[in-house]
C-alpha atoms as a PDB file:
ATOM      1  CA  UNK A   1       4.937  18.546  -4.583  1.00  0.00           C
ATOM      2  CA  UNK A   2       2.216  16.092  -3.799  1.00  0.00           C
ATOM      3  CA  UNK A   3       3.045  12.228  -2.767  1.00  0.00           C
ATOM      4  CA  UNK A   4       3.369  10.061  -5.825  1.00  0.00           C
ATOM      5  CA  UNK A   5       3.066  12.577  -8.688  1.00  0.00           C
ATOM      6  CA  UNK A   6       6.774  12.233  -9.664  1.00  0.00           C
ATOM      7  CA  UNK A   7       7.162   8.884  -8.188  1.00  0.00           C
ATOM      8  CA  UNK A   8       4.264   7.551  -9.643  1.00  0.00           C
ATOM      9  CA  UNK A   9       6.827   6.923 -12.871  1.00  0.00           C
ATOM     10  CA  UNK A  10       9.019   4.898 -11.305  1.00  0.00           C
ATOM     11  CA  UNK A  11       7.345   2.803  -8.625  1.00  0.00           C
ATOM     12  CA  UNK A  12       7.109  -0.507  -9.913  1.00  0.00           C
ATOM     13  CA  UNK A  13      11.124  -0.276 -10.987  1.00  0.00           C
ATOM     14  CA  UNK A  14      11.674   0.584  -7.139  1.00  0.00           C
ATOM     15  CA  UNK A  15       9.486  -1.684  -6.150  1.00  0.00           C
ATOM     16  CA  UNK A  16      10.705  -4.172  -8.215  1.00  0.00           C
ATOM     17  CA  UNK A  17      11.606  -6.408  -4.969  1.00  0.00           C
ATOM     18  CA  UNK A  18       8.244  -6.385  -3.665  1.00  0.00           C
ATOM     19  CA  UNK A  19       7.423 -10.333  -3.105  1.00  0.00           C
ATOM     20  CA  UNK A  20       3.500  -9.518  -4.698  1.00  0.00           C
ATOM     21  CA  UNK A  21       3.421 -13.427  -5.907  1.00  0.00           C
ATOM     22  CA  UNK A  22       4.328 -15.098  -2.461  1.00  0.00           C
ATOM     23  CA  UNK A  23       1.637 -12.397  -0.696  1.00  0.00           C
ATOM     24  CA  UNK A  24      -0.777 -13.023  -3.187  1.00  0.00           C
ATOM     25  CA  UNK A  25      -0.547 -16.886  -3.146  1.00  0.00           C
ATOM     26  CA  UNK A  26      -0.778 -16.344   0.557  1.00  0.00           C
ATOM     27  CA  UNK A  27      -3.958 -14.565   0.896  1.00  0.00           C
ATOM     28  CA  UNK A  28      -5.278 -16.338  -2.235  1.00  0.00           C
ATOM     29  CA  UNK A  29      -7.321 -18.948   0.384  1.00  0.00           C
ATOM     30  CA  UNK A  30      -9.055 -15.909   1.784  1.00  0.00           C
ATOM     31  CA  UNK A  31      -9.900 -13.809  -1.550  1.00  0.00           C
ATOM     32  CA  UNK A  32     -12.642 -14.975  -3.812  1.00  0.00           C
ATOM     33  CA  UNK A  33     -16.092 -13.182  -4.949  1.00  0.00           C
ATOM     34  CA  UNK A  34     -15.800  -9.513  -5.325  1.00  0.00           C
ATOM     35  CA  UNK A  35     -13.019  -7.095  -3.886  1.00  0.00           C
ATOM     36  CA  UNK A  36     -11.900  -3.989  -3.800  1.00  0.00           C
ATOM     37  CA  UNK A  37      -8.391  -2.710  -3.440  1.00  0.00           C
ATOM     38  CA  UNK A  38      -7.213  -0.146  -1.390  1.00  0.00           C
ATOM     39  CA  UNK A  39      -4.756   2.167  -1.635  1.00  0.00           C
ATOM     40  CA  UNK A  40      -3.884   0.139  -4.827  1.00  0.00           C
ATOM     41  CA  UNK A  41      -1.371   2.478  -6.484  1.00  0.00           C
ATOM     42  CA  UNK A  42      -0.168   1.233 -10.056  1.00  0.00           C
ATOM     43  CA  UNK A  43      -2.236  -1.442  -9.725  1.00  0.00           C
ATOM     44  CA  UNK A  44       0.086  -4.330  -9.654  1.00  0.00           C
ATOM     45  CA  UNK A  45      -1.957  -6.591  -6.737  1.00  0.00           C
ATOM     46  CA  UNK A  46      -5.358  -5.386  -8.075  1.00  0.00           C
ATOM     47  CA  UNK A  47      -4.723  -6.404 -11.803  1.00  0.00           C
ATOM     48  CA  UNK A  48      -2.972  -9.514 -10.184  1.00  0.00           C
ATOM     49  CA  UNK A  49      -6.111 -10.642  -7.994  1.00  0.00           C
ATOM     50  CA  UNK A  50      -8.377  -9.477 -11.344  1.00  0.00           C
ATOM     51  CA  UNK A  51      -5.978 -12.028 -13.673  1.00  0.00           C
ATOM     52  CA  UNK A  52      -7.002 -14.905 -10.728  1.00  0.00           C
ATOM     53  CA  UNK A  53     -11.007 -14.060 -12.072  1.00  0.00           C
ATOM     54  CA  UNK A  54     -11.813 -12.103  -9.239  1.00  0.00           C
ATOM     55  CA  UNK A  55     -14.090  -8.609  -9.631  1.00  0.00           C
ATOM     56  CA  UNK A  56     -11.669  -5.788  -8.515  1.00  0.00           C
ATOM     57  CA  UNK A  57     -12.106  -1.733  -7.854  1.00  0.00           C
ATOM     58  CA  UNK A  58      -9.037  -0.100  -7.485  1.00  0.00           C
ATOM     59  CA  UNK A  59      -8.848   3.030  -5.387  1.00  0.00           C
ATOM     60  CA  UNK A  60      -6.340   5.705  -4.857  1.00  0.00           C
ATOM     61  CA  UNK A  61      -5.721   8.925  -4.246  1.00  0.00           C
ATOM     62  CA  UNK A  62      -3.601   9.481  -6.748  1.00  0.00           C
ATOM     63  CA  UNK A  63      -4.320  10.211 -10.316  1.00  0.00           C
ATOM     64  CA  UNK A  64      -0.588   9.714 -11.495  1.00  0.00           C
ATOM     65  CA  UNK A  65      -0.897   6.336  -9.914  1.00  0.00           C
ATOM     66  CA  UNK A  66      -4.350   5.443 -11.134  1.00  0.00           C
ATOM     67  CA  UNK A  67      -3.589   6.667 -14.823  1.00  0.00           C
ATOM     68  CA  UNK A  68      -0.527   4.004 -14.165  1.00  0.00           C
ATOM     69  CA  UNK A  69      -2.532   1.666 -13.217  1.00  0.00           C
ATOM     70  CA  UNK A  70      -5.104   1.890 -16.245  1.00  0.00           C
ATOM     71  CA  UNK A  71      -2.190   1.756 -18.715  1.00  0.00           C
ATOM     72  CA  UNK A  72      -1.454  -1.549 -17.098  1.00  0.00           C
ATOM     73  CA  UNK A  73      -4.814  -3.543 -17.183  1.00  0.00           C
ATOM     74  CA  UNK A  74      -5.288  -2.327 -20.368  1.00  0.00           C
ATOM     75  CA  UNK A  75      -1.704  -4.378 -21.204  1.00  0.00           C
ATOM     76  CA  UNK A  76      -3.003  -6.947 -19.182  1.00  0.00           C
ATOM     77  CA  UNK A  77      -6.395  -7.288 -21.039  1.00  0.00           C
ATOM     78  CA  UNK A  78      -7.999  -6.885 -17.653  1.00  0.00           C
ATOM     79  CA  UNK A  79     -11.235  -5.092 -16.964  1.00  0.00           C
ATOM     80  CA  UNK A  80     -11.168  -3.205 -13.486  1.00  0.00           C
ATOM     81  CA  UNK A  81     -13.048   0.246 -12.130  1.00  0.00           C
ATOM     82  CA  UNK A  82     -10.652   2.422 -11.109  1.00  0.00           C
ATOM     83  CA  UNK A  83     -11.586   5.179  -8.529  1.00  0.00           C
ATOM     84  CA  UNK A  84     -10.181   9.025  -7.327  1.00  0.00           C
ATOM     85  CA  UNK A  85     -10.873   8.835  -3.884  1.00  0.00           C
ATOM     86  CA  UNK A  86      -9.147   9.585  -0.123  1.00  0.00           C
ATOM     87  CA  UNK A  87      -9.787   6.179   1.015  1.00  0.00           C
ATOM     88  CA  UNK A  88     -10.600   7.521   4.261  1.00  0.00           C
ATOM     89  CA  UNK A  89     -13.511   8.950   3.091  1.00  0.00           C
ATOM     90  CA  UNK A  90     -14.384   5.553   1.240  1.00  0.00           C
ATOM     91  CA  UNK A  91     -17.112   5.574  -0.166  1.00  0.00           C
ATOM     92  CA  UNK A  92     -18.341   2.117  -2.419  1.00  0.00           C
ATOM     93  CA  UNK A  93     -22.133   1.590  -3.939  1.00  0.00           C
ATOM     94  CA  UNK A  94     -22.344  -1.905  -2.577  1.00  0.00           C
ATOM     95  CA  UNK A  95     -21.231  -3.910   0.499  1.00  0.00           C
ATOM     96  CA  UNK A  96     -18.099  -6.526  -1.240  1.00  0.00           C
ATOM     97  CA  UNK A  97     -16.475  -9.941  -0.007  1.00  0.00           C
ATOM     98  CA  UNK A  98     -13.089  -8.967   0.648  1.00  0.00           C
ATOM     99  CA  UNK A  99     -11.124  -5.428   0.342  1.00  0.00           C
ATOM    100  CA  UNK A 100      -7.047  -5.153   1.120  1.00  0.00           C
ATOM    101  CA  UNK A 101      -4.439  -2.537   1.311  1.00  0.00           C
ATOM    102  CA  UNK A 102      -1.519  -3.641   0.720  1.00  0.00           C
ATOM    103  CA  UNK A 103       2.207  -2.220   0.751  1.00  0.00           C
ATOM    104  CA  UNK A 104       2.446   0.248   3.487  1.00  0.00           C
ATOM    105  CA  UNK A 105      -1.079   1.911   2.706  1.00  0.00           C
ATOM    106  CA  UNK A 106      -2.241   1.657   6.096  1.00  0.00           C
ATOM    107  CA  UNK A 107       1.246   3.450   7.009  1.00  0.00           C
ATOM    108  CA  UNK A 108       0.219   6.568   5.323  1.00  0.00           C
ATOM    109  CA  UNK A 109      -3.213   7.096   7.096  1.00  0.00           C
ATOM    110  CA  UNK A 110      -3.150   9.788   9.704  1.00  0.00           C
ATOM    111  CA  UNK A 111      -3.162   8.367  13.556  1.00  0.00           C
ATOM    112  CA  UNK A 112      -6.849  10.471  14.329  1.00  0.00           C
ATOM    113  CA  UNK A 113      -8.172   9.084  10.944  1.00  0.00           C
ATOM    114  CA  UNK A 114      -7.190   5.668  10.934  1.00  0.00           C
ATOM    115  CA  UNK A 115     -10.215   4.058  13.199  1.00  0.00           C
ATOM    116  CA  UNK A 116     -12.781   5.680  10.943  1.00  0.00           C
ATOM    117  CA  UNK A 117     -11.204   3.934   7.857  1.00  0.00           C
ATOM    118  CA  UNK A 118     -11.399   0.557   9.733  1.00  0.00           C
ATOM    119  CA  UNK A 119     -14.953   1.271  10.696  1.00  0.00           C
ATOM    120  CA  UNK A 120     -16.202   2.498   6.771  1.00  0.00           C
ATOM    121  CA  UNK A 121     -14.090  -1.086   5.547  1.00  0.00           C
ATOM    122  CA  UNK A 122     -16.724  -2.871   8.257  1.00  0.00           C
ATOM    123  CA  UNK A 123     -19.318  -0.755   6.457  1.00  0.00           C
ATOM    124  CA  UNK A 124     -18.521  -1.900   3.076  1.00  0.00           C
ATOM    125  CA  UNK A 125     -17.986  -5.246   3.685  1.00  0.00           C
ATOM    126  CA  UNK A 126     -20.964  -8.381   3.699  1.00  0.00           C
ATOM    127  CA  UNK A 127     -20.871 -10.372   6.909  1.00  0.00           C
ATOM    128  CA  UNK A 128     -18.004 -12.577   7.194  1.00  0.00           C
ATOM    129  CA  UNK A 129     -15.948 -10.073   4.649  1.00  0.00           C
ATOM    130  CA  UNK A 130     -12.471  -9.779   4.734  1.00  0.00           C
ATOM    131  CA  UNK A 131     -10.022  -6.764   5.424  1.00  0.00           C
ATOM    132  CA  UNK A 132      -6.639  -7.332   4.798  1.00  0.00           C
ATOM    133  CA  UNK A 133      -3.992  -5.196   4.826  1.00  0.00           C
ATOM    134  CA  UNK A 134      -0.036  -5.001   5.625  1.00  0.00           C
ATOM    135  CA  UNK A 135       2.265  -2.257   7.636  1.00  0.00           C
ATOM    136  CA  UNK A 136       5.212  -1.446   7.860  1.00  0.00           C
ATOM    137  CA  UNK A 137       6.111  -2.594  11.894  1.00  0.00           C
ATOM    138  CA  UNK A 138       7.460  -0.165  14.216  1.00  0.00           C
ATOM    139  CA  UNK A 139      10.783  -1.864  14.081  1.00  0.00           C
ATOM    140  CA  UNK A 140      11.128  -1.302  10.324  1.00  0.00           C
ATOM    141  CA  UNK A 141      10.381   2.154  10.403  1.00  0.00           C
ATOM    142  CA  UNK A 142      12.021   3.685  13.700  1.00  0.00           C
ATOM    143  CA  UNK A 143      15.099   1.036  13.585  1.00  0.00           C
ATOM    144  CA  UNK A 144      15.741   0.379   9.850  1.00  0.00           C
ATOM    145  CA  UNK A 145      14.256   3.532   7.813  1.00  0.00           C
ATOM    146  CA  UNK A 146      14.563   6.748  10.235  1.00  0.00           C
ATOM    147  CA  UNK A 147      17.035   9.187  10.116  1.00  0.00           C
ATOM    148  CA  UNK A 148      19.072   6.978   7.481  1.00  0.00           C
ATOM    149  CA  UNK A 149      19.582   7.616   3.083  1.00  0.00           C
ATOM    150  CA  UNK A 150      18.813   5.669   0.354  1.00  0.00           C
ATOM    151  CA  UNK A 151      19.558   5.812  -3.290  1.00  0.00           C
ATOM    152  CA  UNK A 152      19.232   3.697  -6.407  1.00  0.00           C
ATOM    153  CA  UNK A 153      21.156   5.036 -10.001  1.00  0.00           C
ATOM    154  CA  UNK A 154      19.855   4.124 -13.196  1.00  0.00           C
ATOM    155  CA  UNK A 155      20.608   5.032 -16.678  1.00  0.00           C
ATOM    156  CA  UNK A 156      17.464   7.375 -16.592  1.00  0.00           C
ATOM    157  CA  UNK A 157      17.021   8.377 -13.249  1.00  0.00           C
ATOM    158  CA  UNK A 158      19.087   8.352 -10.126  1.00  0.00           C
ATOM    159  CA  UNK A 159      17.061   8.824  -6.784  1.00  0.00           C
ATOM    160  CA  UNK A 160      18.281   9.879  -2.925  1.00  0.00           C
ATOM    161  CA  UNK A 161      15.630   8.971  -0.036  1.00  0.00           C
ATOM    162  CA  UNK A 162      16.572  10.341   3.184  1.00  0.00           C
ATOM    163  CA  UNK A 163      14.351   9.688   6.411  1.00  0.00           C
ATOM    164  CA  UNK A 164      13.716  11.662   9.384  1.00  0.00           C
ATOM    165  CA  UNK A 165      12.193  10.366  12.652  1.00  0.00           C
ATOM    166  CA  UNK A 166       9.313  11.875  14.080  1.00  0.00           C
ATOM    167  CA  UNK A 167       7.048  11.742  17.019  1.00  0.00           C
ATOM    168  CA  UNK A 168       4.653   8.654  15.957  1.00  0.00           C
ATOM    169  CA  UNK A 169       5.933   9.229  12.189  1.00  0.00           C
ATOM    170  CA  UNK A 170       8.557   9.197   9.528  1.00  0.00           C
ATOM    171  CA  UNK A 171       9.349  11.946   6.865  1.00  0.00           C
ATOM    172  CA  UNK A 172      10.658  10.943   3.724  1.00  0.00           C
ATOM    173  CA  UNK A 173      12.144  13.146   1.166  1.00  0.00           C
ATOM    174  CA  UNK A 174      12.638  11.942  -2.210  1.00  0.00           C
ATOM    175  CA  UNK A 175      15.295  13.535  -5.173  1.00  0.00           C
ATOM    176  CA  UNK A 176      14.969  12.436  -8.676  1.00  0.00           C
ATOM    177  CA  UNK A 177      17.723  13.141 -11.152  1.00  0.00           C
ATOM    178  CA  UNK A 178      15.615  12.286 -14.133  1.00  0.00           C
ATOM    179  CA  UNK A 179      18.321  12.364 -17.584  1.00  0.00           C
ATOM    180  CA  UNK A 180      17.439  14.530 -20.428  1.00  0.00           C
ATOM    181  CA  UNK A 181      20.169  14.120 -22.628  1.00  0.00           C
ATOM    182  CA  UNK A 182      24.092  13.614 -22.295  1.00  0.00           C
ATOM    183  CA  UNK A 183      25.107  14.554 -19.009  1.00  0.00           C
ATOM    184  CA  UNK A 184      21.883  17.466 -18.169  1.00  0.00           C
ATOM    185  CA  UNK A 185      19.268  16.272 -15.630  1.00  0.00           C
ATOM    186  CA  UNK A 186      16.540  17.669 -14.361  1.00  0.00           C
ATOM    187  CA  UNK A 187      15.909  17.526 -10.183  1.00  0.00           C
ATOM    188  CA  UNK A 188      12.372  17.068  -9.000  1.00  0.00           C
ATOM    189  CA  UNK A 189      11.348  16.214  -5.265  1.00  0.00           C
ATOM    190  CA  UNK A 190       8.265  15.135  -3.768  1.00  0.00           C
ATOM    191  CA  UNK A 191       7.768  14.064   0.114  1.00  0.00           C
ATOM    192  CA  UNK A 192       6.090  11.503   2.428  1.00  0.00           C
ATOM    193  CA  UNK A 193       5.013  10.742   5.387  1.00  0.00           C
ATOM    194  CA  UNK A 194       4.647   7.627   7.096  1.00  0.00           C
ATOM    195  CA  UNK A 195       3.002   6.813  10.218  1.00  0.00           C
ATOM    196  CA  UNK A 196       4.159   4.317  13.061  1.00  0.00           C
ATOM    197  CA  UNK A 197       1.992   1.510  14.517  1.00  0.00           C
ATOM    198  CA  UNK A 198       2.588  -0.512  17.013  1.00  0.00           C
ATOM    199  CA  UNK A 199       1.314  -4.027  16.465  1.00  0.00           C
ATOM    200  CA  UNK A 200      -1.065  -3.465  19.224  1.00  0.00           C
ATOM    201  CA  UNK A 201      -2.300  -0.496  18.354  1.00  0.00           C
ATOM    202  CA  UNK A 202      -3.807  -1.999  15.117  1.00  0.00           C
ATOM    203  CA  UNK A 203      -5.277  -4.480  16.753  1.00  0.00           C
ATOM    204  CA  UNK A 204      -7.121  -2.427  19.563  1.00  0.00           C
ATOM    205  CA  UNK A 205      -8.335  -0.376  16.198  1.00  0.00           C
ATOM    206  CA  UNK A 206      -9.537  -3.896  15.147  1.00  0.00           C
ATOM    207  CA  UNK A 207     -11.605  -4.719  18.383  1.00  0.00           C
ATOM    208  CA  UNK A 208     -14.784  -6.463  17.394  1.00  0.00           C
ATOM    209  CA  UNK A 209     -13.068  -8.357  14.302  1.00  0.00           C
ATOM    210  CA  UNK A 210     -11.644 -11.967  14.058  1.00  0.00           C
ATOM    211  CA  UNK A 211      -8.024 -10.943  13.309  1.00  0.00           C
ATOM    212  CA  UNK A 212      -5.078 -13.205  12.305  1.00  0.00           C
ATOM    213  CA  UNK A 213      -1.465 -11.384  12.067  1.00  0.00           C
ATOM    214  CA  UNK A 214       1.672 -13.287   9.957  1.00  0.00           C
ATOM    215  CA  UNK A 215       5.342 -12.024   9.422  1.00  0.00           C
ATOM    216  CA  UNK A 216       5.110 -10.145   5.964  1.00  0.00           C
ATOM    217  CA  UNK A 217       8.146 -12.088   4.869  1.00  0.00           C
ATOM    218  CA  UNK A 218       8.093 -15.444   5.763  1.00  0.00           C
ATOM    219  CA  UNK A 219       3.902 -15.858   6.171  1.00  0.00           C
ATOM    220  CA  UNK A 220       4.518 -17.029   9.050  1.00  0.00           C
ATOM    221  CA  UNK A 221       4.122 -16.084  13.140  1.00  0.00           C
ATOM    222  CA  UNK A 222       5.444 -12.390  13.766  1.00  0.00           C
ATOM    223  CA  UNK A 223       8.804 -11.459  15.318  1.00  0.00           C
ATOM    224  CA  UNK A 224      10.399  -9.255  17.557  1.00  0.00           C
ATOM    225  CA  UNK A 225      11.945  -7.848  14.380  1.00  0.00           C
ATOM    226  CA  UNK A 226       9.237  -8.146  11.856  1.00  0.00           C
ATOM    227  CA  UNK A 227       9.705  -6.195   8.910  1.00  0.00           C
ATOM    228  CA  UNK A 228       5.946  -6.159   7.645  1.00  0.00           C
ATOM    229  CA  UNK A 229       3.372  -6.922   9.351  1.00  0.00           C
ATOM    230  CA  UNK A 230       0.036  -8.300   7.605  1.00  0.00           C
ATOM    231  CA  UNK A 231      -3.547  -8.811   9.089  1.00  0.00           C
ATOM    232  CA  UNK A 232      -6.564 -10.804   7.902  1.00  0.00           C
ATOM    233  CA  UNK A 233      -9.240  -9.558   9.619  1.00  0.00           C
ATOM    234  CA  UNK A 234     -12.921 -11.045   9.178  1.00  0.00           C
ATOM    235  CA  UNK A 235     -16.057  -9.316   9.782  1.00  0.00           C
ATOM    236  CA  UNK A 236     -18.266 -10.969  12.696  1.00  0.00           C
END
């Protein structure tokens, strides 16, 4: 089944510890004008930045996500264009002032593919733009996430995550137990893949850019055991 069409339902609840305030208020300094958000899933930083005043797009491959993501700025009295698109085949009528891809989108871009997305964000942006966007480091996903199992129960759902290293990449198969009534449930999976970068790796991708990279957590200088790792990167 593709990525996101069951998950799609329950993101926000799983990602429910997702610190989108303190990562907002931290790039807020750096966002103003018009953006466009990559990536953007259910929405939740694109209505957020569109709440600040800000002109958003939201894009995504997904249309579970997107039609997620519409429910929401419509509950949000927000107006933002949504979009159905690979974002590595971006493709935007007008240069912006800022675009981002945030939570792990960057993660789930093929190695080959990944320096042609950076190079169509240059494309769309006006000089001076900025691109930011977060990862999940190479210690996160090799040391913390591979080969290990997850789960969360609810009353409505119980889910199993179990992780597989790779060469370069990790595989991530999802369960859902989704409750029907009384004790029945119904099982539906759906799989992942997620990509490993190296911090300098992204930033020999970013070559020709004025690039800033913080700890994901704390907003501060990166660590030897980084979790997340986020870039502002500004078009020369």
């Amino acid at each position: 089944m593709n990525a996101y069409s069951v998950l799609a339902k329950y993101y926000d609840r799983l990602m429910g510890d997702f610190d989108y305030e303190g990562y907002l208020n931290f790039i807020a300094p750096e966002v103003s004008g018009e953006g466009v958000d990559l990536a953007c899933g259910s929405g939740e930083m694109t209505i957020a930045l569109a709440k600040r005043g800000i002109k958003m797009t939201g894009v995504d491959l997904s249309r579970e996500m997107l039609n997620c993501a519409i429910q929401k700025a419509k509950k949000n009295y927000v107006d933002v264009k949504w979009i159905l698109q690979d974002i590595t085949g971006l493709e935007l009528s007008h240069k912006v002032d800022f675009i981002t891809c945030v939570c792990d989108g960057v993660n789930y871009i093929e190695k080959t593919k990944l320096k042609d997305l950076f190079e169509r964000v240059k494309t769309y942006l006006k000089d001076g733009g900025k691109f930011i966007f977060d990862i999940s480091s190479d210690y996160k996903l090799s040391k913390i996430i591979a080969d290990n199992l997850f789960f969360e129960d609810y009353d409505d759902v119980t889910y199993f995550w179990s992780n597989s290293l790779g060469k370069g990449y990790v595989d991530m198969d999802m369960d859902f137990f989704e409750k029907i009534k009384d004790n029945t449930y119904s099982r539906i999976g759906e799989s992942h893949r997620q990509y490993i970068y190296s911090l300098k790796e992204i930033e020999d991708l970013l070559a020709g850019w004025d690039v800033k990279v913080f700890d994901g957590e704390s907003y501060r200088d990166v660590k030897a055991k980084s979790k997340r790792l986020i870039f502002i990167a500004t078009k020369r």
